[in-house]
Protein backbone atom coordinates (compact mmCIF):
# COMPACT_ATOMS: atom_id res chain seq x y z
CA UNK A 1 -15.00 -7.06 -0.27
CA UNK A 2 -13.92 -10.79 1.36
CA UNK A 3 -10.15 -9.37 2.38
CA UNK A 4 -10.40 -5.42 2.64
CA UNK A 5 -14.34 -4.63 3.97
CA UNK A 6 -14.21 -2.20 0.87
CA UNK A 7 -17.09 -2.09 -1.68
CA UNK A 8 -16.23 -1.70 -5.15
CA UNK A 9 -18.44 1.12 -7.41
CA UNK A 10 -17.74 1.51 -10.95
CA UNK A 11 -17.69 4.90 -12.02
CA UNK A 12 -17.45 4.25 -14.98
CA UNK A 13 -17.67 0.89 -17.89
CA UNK A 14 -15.30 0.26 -20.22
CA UNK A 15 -16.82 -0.17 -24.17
CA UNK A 16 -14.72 -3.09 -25.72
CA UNK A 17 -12.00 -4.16 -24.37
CA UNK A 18 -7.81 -4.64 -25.89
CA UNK A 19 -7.89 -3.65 -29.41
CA UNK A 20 -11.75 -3.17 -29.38
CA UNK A 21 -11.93 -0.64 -26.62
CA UNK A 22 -13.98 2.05 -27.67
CA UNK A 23 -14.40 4.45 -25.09
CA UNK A 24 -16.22 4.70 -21.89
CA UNK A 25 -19.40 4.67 -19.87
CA UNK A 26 -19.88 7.21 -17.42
CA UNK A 27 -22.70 5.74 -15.33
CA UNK A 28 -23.94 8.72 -13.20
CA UNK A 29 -24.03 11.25 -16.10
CA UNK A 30 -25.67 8.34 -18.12
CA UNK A 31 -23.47 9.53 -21.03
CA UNK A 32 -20.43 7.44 -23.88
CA UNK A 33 -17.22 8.91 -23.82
CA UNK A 34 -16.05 7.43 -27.47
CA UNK A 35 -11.98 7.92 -28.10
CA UNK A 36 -10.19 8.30 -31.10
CA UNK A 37 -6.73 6.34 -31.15
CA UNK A 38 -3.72 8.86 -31.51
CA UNK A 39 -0.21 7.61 -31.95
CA UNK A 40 1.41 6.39 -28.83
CA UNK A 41 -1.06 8.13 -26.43
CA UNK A 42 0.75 11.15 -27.09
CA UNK A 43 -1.44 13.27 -26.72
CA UNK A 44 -4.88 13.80 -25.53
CA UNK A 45 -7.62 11.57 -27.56
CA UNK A 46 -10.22 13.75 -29.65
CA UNK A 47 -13.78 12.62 -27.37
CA UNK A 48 -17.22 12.16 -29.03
CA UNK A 49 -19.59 12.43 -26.14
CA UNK A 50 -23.09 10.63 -26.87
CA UNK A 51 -25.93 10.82 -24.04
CA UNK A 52 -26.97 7.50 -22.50
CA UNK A 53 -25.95 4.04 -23.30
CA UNK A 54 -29.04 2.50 -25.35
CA UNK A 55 -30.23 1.17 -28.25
CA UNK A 56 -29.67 4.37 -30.17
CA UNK A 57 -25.89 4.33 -29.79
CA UNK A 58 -25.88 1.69 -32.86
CA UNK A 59 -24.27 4.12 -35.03
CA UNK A 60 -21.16 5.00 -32.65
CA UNK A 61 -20.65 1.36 -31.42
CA UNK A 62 -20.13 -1.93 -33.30
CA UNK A 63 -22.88 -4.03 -32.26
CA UNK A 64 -20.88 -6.76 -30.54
CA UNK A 65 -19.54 -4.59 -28.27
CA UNK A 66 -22.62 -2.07 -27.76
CA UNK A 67 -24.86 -5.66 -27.51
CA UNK A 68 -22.42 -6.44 -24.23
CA UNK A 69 -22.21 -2.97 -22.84
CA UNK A 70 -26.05 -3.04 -22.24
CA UNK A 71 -25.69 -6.33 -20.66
CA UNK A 72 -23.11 -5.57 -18.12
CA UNK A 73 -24.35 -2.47 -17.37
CA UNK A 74 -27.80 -3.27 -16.88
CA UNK A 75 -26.11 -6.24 -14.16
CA UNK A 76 -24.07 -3.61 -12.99
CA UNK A 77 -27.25 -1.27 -12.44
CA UNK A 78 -29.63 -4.44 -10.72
CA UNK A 79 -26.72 -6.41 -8.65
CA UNK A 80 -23.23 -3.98 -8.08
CA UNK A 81 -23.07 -1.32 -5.26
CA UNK A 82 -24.87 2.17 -5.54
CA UNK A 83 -22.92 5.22 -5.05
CA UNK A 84 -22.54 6.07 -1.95
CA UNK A 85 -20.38 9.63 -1.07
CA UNK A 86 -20.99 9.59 2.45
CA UNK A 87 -19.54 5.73 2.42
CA UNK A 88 -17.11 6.93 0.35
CA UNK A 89 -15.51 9.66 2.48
CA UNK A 90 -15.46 7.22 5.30
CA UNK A 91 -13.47 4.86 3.91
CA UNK A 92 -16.41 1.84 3.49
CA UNK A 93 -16.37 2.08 -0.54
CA UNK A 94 -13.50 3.00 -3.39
CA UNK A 95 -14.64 4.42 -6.61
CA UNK A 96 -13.12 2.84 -9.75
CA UNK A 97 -12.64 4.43 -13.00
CA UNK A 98 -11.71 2.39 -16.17
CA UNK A 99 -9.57 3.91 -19.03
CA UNK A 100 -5.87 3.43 -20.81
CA UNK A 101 -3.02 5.10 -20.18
CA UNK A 102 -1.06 3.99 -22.89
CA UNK A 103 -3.83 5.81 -25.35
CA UNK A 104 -4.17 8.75 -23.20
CA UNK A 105 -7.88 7.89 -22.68
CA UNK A 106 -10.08 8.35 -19.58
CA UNK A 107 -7.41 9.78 -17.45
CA UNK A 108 -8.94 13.16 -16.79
CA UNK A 109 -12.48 11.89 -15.50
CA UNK A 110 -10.41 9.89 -13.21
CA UNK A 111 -8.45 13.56 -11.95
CA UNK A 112 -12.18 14.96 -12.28
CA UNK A 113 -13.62 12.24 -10.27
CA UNK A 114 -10.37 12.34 -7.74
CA UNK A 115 -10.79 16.70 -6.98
CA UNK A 116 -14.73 15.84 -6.68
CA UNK A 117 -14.42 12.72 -4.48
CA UNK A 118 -12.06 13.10 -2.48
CA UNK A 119 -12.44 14.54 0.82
CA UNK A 120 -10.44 17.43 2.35
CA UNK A 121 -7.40 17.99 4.86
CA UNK A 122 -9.29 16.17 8.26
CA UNK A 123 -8.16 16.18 11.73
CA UNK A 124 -6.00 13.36 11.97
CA UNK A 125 -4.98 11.45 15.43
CA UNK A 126 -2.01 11.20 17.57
CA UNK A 127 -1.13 9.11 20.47
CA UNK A 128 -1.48 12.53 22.81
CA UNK A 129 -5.28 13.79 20.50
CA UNK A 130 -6.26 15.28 17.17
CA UNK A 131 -4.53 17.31 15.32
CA UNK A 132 -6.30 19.71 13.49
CA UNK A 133 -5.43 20.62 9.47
CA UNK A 134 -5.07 24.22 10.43
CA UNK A 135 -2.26 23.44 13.28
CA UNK A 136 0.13 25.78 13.01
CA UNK A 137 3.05 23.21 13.77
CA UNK A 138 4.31 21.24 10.34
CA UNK A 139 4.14 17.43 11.19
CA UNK A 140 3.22 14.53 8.93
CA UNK A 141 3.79 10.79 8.27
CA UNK A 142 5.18 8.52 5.90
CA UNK A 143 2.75 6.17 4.16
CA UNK A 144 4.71 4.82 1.08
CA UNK A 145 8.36 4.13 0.55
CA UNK A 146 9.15 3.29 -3.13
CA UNK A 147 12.49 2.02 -4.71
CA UNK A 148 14.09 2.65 -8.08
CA UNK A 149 11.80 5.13 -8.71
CA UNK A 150 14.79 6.71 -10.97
CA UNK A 151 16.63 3.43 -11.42
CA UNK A 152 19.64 5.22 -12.51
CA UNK A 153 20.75 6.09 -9.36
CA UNK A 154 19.18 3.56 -6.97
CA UNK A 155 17.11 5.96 -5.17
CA UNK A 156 14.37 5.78 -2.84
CA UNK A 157 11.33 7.82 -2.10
CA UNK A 158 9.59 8.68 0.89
CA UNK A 159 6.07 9.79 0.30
CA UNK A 160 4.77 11.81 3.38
CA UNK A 161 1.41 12.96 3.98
CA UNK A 162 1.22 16.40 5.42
CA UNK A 163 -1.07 16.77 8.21
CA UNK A 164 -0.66 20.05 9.54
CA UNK A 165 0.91 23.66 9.24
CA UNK A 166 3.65 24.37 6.43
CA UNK A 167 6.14 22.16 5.00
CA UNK A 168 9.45 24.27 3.47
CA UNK A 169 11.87 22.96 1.56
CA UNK A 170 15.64 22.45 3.66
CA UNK A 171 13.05 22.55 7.01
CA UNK A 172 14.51 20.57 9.71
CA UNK A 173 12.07 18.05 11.54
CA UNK A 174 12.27 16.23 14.60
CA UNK A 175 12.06 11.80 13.62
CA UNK A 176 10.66 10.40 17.03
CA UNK A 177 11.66 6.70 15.88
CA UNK A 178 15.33 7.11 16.00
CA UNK A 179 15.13 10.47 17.82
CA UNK A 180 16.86 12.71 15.68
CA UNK A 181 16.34 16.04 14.16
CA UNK A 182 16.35 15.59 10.05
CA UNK A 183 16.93 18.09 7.41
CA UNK A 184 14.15 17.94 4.09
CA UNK A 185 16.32 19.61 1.45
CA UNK A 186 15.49 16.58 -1.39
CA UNK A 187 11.40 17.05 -1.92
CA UNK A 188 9.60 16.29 -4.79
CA UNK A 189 6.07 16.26 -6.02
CA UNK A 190 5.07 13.57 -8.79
CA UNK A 191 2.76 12.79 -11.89
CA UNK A 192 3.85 9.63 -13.41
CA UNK A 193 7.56 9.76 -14.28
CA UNK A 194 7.86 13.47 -13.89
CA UNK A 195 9.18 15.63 -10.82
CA UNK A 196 9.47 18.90 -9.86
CA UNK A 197 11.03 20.22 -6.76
CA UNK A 198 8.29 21.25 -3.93
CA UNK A 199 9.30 24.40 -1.83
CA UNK A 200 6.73 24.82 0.53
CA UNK A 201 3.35 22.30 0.54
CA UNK A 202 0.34 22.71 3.19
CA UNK A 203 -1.99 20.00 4.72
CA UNK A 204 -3.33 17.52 2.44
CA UNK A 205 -0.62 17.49 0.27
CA UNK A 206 1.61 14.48 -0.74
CA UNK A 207 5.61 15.16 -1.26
CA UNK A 208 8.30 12.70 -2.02
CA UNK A 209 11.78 12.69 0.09
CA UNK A 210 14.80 11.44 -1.36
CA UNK A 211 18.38 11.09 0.46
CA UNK A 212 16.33 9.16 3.92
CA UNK A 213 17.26 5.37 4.32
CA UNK A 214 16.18 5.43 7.46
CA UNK A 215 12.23 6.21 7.20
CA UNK A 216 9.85 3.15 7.49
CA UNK A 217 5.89 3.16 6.44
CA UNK A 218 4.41 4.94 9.58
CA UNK A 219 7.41 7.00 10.72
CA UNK A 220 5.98 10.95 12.00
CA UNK A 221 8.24 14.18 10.58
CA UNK A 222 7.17 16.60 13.07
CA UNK A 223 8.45 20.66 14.68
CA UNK A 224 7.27 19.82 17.70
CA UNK A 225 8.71 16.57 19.38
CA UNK A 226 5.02 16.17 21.37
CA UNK A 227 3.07 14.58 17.99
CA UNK A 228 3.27 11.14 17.36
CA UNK A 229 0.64 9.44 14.98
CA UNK A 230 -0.63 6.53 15.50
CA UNK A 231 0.77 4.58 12.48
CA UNK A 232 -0.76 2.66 9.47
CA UNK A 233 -2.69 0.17 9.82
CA UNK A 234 -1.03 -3.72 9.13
CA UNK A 235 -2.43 -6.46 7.69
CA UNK A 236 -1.58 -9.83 9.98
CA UNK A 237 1.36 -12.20 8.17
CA UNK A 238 -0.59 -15.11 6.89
CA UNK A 239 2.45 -17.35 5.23
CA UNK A 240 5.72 -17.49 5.67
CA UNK A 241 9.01 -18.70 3.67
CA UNK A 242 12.49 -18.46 3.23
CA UNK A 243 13.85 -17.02 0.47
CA UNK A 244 17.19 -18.10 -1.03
CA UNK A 245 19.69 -16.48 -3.36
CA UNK A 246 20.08 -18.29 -6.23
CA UNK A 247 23.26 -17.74 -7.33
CA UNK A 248 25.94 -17.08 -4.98
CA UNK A 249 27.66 -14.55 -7.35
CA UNK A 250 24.70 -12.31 -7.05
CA UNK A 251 24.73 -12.41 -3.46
CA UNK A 252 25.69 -8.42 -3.09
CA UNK A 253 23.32 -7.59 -5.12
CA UNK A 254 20.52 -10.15 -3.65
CA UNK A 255 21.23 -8.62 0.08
CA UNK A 256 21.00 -4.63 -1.30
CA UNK A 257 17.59 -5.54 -3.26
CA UNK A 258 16.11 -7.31 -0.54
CA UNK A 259 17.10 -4.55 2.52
CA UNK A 260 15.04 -1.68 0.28
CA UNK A 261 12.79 -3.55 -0.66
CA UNK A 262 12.17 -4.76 3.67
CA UNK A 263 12.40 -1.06 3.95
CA UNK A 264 9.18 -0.76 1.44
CA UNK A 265 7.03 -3.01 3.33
CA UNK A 266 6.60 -5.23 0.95
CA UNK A 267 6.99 -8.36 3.15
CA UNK A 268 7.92 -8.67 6.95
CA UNK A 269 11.16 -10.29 8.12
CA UNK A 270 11.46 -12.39 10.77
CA UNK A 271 14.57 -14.19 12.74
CA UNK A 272 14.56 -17.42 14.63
CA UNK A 273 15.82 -17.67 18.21
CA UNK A 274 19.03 -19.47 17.97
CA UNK A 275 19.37 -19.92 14.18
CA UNK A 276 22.61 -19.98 12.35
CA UNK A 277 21.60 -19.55 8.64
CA UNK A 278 21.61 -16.49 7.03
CA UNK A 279 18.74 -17.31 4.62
CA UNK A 280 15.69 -14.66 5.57
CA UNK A 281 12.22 -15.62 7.04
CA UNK A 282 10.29 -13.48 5.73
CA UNK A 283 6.16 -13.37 6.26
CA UNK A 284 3.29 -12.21 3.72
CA UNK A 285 -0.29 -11.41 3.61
CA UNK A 286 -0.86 -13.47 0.45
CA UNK A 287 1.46 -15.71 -2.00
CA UNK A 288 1.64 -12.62 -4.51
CA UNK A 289 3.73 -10.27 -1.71
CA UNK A 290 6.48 -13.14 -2.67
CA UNK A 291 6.00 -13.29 -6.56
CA UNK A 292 6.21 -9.87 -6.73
CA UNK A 293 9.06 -9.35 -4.38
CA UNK A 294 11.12 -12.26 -6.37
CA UNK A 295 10.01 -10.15 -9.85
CA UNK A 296 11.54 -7.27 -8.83
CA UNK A 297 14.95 -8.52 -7.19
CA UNK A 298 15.37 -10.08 -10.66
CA UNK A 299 13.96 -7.36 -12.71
CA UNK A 300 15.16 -4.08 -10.43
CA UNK A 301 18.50 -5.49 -9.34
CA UNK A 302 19.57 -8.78 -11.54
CA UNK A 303 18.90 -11.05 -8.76
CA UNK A 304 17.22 -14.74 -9.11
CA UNK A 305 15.78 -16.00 -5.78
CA UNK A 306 14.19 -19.35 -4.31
CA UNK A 307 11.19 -19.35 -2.35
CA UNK A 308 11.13 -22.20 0.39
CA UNK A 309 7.78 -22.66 2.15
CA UNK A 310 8.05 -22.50 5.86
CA UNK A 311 5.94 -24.75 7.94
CA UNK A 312 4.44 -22.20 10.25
CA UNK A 313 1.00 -20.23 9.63
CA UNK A 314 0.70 -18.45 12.33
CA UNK A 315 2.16 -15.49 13.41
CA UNK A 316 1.71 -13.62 17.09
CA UNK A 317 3.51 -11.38 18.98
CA UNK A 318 4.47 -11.31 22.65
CA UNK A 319 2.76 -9.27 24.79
CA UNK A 320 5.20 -6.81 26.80
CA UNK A 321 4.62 -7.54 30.40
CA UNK A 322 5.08 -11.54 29.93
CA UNK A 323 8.13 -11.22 27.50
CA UNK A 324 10.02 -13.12 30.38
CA UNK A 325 7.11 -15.67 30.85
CA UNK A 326 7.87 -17.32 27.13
CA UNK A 327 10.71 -20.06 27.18
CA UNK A 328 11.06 -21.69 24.12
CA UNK A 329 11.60 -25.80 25.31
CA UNK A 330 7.57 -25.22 26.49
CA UNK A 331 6.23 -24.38 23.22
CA UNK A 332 4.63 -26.94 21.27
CA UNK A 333 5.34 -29.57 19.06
CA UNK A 334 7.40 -27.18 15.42
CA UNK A 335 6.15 -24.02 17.26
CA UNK A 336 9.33 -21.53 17.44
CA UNK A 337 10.55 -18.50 19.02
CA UNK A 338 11.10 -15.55 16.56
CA UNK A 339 11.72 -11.91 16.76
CA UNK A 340 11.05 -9.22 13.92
CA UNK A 341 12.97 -6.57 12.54
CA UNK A 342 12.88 -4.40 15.91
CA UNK A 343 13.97 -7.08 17.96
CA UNK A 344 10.48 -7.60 19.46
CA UNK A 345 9.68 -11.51 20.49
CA UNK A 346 7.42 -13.53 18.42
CA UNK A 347 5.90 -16.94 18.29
CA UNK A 348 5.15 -19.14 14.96
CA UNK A 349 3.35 -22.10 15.24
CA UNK A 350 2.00 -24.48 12.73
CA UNK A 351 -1.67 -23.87 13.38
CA UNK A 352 -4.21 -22.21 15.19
CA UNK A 353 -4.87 -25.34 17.33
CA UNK A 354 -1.33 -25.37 18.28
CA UNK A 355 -1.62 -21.34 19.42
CA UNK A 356 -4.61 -21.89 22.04
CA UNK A 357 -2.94 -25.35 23.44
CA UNK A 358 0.04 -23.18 24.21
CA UNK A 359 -1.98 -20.08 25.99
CA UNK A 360 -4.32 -22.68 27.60
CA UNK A 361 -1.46 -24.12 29.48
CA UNK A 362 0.53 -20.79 29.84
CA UNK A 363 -2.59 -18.08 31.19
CA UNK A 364 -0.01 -15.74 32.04
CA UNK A 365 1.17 -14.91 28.63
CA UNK A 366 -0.64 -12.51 26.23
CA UNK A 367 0.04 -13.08 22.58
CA UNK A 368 -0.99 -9.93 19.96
CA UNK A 369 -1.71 -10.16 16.45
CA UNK A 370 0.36 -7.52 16.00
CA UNK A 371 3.21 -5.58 17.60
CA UNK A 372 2.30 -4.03 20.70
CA UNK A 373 0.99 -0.45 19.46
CA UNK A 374 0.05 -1.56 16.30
CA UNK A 375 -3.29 -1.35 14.66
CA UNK A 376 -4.78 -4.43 13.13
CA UNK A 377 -6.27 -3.40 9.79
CA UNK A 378 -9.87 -4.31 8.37
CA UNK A 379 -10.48 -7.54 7.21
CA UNK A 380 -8.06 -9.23 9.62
């Protein structure tokens, strides 16, 4: 709620929890999905379904746990957020459905929930208008990029959204970032670990690219060279550090984990004007982007890392027209001159005191929270 502007609504409650989870409560159909535990998950567990969650589910519940179900549910019911669809479709609330995957439990009212809640193909927006679902002309954008998906062979995955007209396998597409024209011979739908090759997919539908290094979160696939979406919204850098290799024989393999894992999104990199070292500045929403990118250097490529806290906080970027206005011996007091990792100028200053001095005294600079063409996502 605090960081995203997105209310929460259980779906569903769990009934025991670890190695006394029992099942679950499905709170608009008032009714106890109970599980039975099958070896490894693998398989679908046998359901008992019992109506309502009340005094006379004694018999299918130990007491302990049906005692705290009616307790959390009955907070749930007097103090959590009411189901809302129509806030749902527009993005204000998220759904949430507890079950376990590892006993093969509650997974299909989450795929039932998922083909009743969510909404269908929509008109989506470019910089030149809409684009309708039923456009004739393929085009779509990339919203994920995931590495070691198939750690075997070090791949990486693009997953694009299709927006409009017909995707075909070995299609080529115009890339408007770099400008070229790109052939889609490696695509791939996915359900867990599994894939399957995708020959043709249609509006709404999600596909996975393999064989691209060059896509970044936001990039457009398009036929025709005039749509270019808008991008995904970004959340504003809130710390920043640098982030050492720990041991210099694992340097190779530090610098490979680190450039797919920039190419994720995962953190933002940054480079100070004038700098020597080698070591990357990179910025983060939250302290957890940098646990989790130092996990999986170590776990996903064998490479240890230090974190180094940097002493800026604040991040902004430099407006266009006043790029030449900036020089870097009139910034304040530990304030520096950056750039990110298109080159574009930014500023870093300790505080936000520090940031309104500067622009006080300098009127004819603009300073974004973002890059210029960006769009600043909720919460920020």
């Amino acid at each position: 709620d605090r960081h995203l502007q997105l209310q929460a609504c259980p779906m569903n409650w769990p009934l025991g929890m670890g190695t006394d989870f029992r099942g679950v409560f499905d709170r608009r159909a008032r009714q106890l999905h109970l599980f039975e535990r099958v070896a490894g998950g693998s398989f679908r567990a046998p359901v008992t379904v019992v109506n309502d969650l009340s005094e006379e589910a004694a018999p299918h519940l130990p007491p302990g746990i049906l005692k705290k179900a009616l307790d959390e549910t009955a907070m749930l019911d007097a103090a959590g957020e009411s189901f809302d669809l129509a806030a749902i479709k527009a993005g204000d609330m998220t759904p949430v459905f507890f079950g376990s995957a590892r006993n093969n439990f509650g997974v299909q009212l989450l795929l039932d929930g998922f083909l009743e809640l969510s909404s269908p193909p929509r008109t989506q927006l470019t910089v030149s208008g809409p684009i309708a679902p039923d456009d004739p002309r393929f085009s779509g954008f990339v919203f994920k990029i995931q590495s070691n998906m198939d750690p075997r062979h070090r791949d990486q995955l693009a997953f694009v959204r299709v927006c409009s007209g017909r995707f075909q396998r070995d299609m080529r597409v115009f890339h408007p970032r770099t400008g070229e024209s790109v052939r889609l011979s490696s695509s791939h739908k996915l359900l867990g670990r599994e894939r399957e090759t995708v020959d043709e997919a249609y509006a709404g539908d999600v596909i996975g690219i393999v064989g691209h290094a060059q896509f970044q979160v936001g990039d457009t696939l398009t036929e025709d060279k005039s749509i270019l979406y808008r991008g995904i919204p970004r959340f504003l850098p809130e710390h920043l550090a640098y982030l050492h290799c720990a041991d210099t024989a694992q340097s190779k393999r530090f610098r490979t984990g680190l450039e797919h894992l920039l190419q994720e999104g995962v953190v933002q990199p940054f480079s100070l004007h004038g700098a020597s070292s080698g070591v990357p500045l990179l910025g983060a929403v939250g302290p957890l982007q940098f646990e989790v990118l130092q996990y999986r250097l170590q776990a996903e490529y064998g490479a240890k890392s230090r974190l180094e806290p940097a002493p800026w906080q604040v991040v902004r970027w430099v407006g266009p027209a006043c790029a030449g206005e900036v020089k870097e011996d009139e910034l304040p007091l530990d304030a520096r001159l950056a750039a990110d990792a298109d080159g574009r100028p930014v500023l870093l200053f300790a505080k936000e005191w520090d940031c309104g001095y500067y622009l006080k005294h300098h009127p004819k600079v603009t300073l974004l929270r973002l890059p210029p063409g960006a769009t600043l996502a909720a919460g920020n």
